[in-house]
Each structure stands twice: as C-alpha cells, then as structure tokens.
C-alpha atoms as a PDB file:
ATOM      1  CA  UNK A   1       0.657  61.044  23.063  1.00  0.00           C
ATOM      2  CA  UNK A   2      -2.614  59.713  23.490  1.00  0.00           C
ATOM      3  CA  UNK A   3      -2.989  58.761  19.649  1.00  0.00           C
ATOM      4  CA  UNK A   4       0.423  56.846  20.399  1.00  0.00           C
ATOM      5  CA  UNK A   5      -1.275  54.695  23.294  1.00  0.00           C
ATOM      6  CA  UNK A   6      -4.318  54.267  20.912  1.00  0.00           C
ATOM      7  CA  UNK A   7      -2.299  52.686  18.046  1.00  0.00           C
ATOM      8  CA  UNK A   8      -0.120  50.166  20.581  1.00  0.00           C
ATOM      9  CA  UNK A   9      -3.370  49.074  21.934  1.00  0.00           C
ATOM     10  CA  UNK A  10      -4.880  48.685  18.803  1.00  0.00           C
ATOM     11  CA  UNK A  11      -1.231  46.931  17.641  1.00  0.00           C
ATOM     12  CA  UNK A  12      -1.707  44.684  19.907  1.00  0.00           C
ATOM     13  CA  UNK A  13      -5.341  43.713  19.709  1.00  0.00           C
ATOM     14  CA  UNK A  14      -4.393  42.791  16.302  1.00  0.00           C
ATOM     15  CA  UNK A  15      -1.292  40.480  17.643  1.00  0.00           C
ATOM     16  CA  UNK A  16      -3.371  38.761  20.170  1.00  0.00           C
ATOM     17  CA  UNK A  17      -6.337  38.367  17.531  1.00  0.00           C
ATOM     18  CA  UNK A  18      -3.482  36.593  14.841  1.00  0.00           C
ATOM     19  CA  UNK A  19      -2.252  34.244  17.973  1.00  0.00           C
ATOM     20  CA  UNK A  20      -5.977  33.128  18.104  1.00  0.00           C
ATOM     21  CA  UNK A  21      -6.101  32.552  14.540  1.00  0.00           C
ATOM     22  CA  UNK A  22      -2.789  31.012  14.497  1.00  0.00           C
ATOM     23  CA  UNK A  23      -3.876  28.581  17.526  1.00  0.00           C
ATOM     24  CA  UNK A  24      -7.095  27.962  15.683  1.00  0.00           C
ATOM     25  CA  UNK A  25      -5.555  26.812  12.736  1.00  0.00           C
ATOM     26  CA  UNK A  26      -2.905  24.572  14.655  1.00  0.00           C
ATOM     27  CA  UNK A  27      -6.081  23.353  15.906  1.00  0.00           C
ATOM     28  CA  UNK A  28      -7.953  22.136  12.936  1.00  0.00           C
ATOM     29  CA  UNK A  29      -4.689  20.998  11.205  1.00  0.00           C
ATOM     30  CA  UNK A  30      -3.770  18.605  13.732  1.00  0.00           C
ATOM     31  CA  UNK A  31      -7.505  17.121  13.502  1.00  0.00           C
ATOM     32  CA  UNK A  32      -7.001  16.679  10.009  1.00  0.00           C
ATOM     33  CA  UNK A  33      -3.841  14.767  10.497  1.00  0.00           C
ATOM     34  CA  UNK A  34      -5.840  12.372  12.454  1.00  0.00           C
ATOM     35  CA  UNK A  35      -8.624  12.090  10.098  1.00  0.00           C
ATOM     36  CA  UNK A  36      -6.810  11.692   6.903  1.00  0.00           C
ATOM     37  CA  UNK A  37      -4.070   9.149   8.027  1.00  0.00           C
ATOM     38  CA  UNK A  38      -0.934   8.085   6.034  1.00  0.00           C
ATOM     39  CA  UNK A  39      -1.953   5.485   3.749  1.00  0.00           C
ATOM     40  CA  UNK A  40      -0.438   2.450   3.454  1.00  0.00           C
ATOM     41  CA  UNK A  41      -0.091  -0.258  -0.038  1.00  0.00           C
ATOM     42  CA  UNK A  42      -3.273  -0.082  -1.547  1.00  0.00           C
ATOM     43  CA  UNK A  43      -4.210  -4.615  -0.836  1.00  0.00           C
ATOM     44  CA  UNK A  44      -6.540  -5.686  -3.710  1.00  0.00           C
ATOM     45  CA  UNK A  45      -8.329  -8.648  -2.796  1.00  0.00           C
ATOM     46  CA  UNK A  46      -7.091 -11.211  -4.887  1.00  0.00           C
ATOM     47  CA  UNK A  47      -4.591 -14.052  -5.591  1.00  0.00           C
ATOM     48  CA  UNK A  48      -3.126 -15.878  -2.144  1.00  0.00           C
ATOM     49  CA  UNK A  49      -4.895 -14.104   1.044  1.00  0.00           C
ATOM     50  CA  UNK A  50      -2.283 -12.872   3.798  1.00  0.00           C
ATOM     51  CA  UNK A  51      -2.176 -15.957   6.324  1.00  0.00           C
ATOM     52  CA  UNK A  52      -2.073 -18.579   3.555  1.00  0.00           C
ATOM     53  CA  UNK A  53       0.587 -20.354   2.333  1.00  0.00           C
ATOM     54  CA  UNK A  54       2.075 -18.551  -1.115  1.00  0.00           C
ATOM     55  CA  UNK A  55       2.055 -20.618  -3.509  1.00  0.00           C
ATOM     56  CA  UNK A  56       5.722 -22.816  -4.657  1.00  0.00           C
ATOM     57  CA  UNK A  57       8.032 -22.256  -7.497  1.00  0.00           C
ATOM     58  CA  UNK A  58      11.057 -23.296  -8.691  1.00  0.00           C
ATOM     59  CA  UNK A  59      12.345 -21.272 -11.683  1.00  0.00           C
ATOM     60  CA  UNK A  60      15.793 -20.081 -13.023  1.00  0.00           C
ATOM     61  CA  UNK A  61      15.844 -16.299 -13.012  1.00  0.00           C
ATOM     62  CA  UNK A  62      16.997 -13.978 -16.528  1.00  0.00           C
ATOM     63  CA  UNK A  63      20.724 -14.942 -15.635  1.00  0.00           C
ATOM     64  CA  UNK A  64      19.838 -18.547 -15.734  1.00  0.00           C
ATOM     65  CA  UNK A  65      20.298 -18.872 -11.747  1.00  0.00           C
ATOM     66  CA  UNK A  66      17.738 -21.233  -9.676  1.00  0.00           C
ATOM     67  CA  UNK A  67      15.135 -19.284  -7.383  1.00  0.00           C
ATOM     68  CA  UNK A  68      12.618 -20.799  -5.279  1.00  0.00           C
ATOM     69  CA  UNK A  69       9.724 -18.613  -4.091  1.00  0.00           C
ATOM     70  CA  UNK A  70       7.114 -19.455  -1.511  1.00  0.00           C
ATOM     71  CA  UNK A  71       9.346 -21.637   0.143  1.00  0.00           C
ATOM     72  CA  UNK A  72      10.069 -21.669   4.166  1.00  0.00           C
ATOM     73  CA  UNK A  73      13.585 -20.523   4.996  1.00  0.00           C
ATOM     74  CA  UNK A  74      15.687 -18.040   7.034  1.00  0.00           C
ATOM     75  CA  UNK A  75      14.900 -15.119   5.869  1.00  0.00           C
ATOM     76  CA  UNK A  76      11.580 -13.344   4.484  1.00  0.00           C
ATOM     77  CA  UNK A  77      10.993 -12.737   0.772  1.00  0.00           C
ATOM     78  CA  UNK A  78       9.802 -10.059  -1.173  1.00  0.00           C
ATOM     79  CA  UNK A  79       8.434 -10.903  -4.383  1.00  0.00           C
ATOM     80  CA  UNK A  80       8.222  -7.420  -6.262  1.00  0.00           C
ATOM     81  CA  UNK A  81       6.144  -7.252  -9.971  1.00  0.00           C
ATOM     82  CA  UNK A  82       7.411  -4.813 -12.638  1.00  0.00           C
ATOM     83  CA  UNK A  83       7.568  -4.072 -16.017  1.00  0.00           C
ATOM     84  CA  UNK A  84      10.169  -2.229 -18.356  1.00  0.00           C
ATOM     85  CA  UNK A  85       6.996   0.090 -19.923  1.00  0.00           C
ATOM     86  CA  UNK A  86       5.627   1.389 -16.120  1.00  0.00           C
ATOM     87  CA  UNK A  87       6.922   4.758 -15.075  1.00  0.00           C
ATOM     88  CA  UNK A  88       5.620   3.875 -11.050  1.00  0.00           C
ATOM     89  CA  UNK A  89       8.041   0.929 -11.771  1.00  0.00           C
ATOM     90  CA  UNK A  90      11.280   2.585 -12.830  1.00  0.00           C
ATOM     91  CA  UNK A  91      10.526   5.312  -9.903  1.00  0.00           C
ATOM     92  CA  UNK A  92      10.589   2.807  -7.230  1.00  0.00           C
ATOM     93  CA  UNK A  93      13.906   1.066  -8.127  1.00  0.00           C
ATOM     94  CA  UNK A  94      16.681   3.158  -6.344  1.00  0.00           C
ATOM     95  CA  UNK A  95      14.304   2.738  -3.832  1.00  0.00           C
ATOM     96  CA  UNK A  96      14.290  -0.903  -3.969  1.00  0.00           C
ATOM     97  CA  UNK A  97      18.133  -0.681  -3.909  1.00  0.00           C
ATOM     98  CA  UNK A  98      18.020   1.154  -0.425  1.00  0.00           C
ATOM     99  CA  UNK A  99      15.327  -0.955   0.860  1.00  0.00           C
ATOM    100  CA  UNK A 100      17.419  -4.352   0.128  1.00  0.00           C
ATOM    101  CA  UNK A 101      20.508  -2.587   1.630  1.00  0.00           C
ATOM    102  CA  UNK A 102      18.733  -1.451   5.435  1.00  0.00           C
ATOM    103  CA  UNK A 103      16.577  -4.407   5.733  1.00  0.00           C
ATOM    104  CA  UNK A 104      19.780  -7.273   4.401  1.00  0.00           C
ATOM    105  CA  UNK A 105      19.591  -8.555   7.757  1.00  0.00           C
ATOM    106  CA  UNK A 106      15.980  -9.891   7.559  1.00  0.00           C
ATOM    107  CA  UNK A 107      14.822  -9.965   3.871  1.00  0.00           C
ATOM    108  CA  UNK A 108      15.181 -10.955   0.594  1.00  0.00           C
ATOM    109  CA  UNK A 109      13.960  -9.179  -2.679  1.00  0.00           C
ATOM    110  CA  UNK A 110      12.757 -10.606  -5.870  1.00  0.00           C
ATOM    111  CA  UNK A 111      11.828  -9.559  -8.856  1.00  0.00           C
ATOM    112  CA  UNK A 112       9.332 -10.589 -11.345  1.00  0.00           C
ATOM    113  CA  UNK A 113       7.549 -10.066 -14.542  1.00  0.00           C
ATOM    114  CA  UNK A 114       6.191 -11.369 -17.945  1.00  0.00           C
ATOM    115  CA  UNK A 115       6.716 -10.779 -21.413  1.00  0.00           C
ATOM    116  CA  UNK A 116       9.885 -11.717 -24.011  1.00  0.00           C
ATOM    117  CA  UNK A 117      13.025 -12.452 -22.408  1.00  0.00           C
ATOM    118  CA  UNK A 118      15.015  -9.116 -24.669  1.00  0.00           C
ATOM    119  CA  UNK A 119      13.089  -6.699 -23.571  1.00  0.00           C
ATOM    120  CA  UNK A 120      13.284  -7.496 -19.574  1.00  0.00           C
ATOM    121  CA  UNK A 121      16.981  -8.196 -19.933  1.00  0.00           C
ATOM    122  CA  UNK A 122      17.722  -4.840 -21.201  1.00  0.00           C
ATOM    123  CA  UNK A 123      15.836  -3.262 -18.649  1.00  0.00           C
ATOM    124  CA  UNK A 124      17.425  -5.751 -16.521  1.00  0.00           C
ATOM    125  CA  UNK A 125      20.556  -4.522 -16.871  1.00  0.00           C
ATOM    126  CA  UNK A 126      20.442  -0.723 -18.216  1.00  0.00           C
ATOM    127  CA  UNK A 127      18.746  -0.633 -14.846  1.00  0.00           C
ATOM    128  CA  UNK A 128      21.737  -1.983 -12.552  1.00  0.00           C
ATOM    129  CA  UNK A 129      19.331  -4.896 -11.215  1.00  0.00           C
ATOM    130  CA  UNK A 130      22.026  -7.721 -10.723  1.00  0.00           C
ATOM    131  CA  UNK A 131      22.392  -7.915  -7.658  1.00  0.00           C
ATOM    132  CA  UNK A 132      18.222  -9.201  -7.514  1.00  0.00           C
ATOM    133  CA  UNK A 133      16.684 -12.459  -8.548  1.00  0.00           C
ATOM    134  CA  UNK A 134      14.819 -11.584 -11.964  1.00  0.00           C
ATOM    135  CA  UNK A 135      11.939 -13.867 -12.629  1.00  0.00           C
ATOM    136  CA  UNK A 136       9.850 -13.857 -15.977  1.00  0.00           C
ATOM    137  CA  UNK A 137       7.222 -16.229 -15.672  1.00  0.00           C
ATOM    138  CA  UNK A 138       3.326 -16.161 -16.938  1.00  0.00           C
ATOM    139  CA  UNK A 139       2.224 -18.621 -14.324  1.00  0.00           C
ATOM    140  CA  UNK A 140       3.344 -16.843 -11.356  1.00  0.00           C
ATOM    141  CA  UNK A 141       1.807 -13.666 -11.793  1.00  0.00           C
ATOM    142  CA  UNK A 142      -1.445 -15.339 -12.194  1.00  0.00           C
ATOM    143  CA  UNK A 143      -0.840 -17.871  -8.987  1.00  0.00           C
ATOM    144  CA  UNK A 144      -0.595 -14.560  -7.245  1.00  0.00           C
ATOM    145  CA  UNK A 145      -3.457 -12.873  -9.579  1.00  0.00           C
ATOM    146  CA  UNK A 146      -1.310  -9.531 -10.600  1.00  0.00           C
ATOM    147  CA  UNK A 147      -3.525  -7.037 -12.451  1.00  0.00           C
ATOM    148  CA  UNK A 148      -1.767  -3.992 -11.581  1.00  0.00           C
ATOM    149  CA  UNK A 149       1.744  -2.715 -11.484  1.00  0.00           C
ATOM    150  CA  UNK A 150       3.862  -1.883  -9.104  1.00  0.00           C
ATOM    151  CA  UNK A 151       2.610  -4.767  -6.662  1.00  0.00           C
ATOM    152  CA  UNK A 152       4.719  -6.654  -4.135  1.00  0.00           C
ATOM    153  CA  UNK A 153       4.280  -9.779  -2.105  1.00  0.00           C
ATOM    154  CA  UNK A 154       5.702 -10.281   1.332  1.00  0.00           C
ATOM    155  CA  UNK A 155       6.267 -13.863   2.565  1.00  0.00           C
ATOM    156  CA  UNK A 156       7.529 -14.523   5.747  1.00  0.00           C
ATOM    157  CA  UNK A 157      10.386 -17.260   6.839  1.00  0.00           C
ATOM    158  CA  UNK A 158       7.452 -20.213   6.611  1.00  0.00           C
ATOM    159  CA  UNK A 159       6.098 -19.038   2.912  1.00  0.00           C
ATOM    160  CA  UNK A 160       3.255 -17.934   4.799  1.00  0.00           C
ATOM    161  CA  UNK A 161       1.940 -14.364   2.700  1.00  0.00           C
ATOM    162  CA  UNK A 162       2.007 -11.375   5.290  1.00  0.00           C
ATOM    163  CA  UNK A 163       1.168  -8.423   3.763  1.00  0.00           C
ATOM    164  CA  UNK A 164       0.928  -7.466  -0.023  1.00  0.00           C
ATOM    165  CA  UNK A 165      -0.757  -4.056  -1.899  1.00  0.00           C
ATOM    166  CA  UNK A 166       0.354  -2.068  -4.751  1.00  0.00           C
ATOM    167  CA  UNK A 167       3.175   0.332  -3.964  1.00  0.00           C
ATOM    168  CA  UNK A 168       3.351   3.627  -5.342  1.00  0.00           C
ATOM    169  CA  UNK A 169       6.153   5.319  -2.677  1.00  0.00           C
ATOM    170  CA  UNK A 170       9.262   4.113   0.044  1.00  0.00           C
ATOM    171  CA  UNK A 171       5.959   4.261   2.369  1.00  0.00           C
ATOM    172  CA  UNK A 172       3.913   2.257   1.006  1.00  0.00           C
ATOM    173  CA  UNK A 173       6.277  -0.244   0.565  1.00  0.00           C
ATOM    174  CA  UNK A 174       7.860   0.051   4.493  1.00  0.00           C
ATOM    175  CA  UNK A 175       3.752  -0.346   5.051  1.00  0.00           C
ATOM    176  CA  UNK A 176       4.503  -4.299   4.721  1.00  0.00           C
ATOM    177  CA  UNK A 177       6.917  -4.314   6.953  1.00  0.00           C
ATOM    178  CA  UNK A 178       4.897  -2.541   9.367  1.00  0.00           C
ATOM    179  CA  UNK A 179       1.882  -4.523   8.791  1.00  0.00           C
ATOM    180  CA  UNK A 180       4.017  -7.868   9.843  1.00  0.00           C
ATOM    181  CA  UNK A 181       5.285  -6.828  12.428  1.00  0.00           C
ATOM    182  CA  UNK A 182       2.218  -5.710  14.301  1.00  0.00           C
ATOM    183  CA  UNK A 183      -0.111  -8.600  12.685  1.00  0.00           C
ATOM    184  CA  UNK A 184      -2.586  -6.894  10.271  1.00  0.00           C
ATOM    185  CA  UNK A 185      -2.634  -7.518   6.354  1.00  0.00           C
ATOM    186  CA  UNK A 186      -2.371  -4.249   6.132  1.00  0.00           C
ATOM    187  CA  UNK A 187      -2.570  -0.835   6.722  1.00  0.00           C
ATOM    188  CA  UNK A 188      -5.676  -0.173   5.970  1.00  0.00           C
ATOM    189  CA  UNK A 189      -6.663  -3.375   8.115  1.00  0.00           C
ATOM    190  CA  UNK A 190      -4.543  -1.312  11.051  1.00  0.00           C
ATOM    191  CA  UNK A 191      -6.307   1.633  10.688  1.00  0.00           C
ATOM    192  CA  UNK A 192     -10.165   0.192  10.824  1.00  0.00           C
ATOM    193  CA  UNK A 193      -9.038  -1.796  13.659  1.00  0.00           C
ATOM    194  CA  UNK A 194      -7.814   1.697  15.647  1.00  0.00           C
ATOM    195  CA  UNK A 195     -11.529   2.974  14.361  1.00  0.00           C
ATOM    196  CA  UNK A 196     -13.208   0.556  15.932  1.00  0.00           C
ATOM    197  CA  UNK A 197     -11.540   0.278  18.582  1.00  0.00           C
ATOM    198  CA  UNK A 198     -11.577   4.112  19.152  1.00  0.00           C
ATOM    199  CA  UNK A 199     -15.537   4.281  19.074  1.00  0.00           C
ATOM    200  CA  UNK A 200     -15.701   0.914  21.223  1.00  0.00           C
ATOM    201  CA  UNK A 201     -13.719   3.551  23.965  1.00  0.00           C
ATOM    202  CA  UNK A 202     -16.235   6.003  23.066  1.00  0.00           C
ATOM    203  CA  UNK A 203     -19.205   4.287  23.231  1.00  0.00           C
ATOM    204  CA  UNK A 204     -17.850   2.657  26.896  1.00  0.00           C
ATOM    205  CA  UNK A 205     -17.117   6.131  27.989  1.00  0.00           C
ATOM    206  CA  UNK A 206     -20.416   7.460  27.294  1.00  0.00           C
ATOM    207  CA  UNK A 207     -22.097   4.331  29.111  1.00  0.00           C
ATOM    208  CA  UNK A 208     -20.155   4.558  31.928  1.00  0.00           C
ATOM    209  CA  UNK A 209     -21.192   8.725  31.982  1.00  0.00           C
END
C-alpha cells in the first residue's frame, strides 16, 4: 500500500514537472514569434522609389494588344517580372492566377519580361497566361532597374509606386497589398516603425517610473 501512494506521488510530481516544462516552452515560443516576424517582399533599393510617380509606357503586349503602364486610372496595377528559365517564377503562377481572381475588384496584373519573342510565347502559353497582359520590353525593366527575379511593382490608381520587393511566396506578394493599405513601402518599413515605436513606449515608461 504504501509503495502504491509513493509511486502516485512520484507520478504526479513528474506530471506537474512536464506542465512546467510544457508552459515554459509555450513561453519562449511565443517570444520567438515576436522576435522573428513574418517577412514581407524583400524591397531592393533601386529603380522608381515608392511615392514617386512610375514611370509611362505604352507598348503592345506578346498578343499584339495595347497596354499602358504607369498610367492613372481606376484600378491599381501590378506589374509582375518573370522569366521562362526561373523556377521561383513558374512556382508563383497558379498563385498569380488566384491572386488576380480575389483581388478583380481592385487590381490589375501585368506581366513582363525580356528576351526573344519564341521563347516567352511558349511559356506564354504552355503556361495558361492569357488571360494577363504579357509585356517583353528591354527598356522597362531597366526604367524600373530589375536585377532579380521574381520582382513585382505595385502602382496605385494615380501611377504613383506603392510598394514593390522580390516575391518568393502568396505572402510576400499579399505583403504589397498590406503595405498600401496601411502606408509603409513595405514590410520591413512596418516592422522598424513598430520597433521604434515599441522602445519609444519603453523608454517613456521607464521615465515616467
């Protein structure tokens, strides 16, 4: 009997000492979340800054249809850079596809490249792109100073650039959205903004202690 007693004590010592553990590791994990924060589109500081007007073209896209980019009008545009050889690139199209289909109401999507006209057509259409604005143009990707693939532009209804980075996931990419709407360039921007603003409350705290 009393070696019964003894091991339910000793049972339970070892349940309450896992719930500490367990609460302990809850714990750290949720100060982890806080320091390593979701990341956003990766904003390279080149080409057109966000605030400035994009720059203006008029160009006929692989099917021969007029585009204009940069240009005000009723909707916002997305000006998206791929190739047919990047692996990111090919990834990121279904996604594409869902993101023109939930944001329709709001925004448009283009896409744009360089290189020979076969190659891009091919990919053009092996891919299903037909329903987007295809632009192959030299120019352009300098204007906007691309040096890395997959990168998008977003221009809102006054050509004005909003928010641009290279895009690696759906995040990333809904990261542009998010950074227009609140007002940053970006998420990164958005996030040293709540750090500063976090140790401004700190440091008041600690001067009003």
């Amino acid at each position: 009997m009393t070696a019964l007693i003894v091991s339910n004590v000793l049972l339970w010592g070892v349940v309450l000492a896992l719930l500490l553990v367990v609460l302990a590791l809850s714990r750290q994990i949720g100060v982890l979340y806080e320091r390593v924060a979701p990341m956003g589109a990766l904003t390279l500081d080149k080409g057109p800054a966000v605030g400035e007007a994009a720059p203006h073209f008029d160009l006929n896209d692989l099917l021969g249809r007029p585009h204009q980019v940069g240009y005000a009008g009723a909707r916002s545009q997305l000006l998206f850079f791929v190739s047919p050889s990047c692996p990111v690139c090919k990834k990121l199209l279904p996604i594409l596809k869902s993101v023109a289909h939930t944001e329709r109401a709001w925004l448009d999507i283009t896409l744009a490249s360089d290189g020979e006209m076969p190659e891009h057509l091919a990919f053009y259409r092996k891919a299903g792109l037909e329903s987007f604005p295809y632009l192959l143009s030299t120019e352009l990707g300098m204007k906007f100073q691309i040096s890395k693939l997959p990168y998008a532009v977003l221009m809102d209804e006054q050509g004005i650039v909003r928010a641009k980075g290279l895009i690696n996931s759906r995040e990333q990419l809904e990261s542009l959205f998010t950074a227009k709407e609140i007002g940053v360039g970006s998420a990164q921007e958005w996030l040293e903004r709540a750090s500063v603003e976090e140790i401004s409350r700190k440091e008041n705290g600690n001067a009003l202690a």
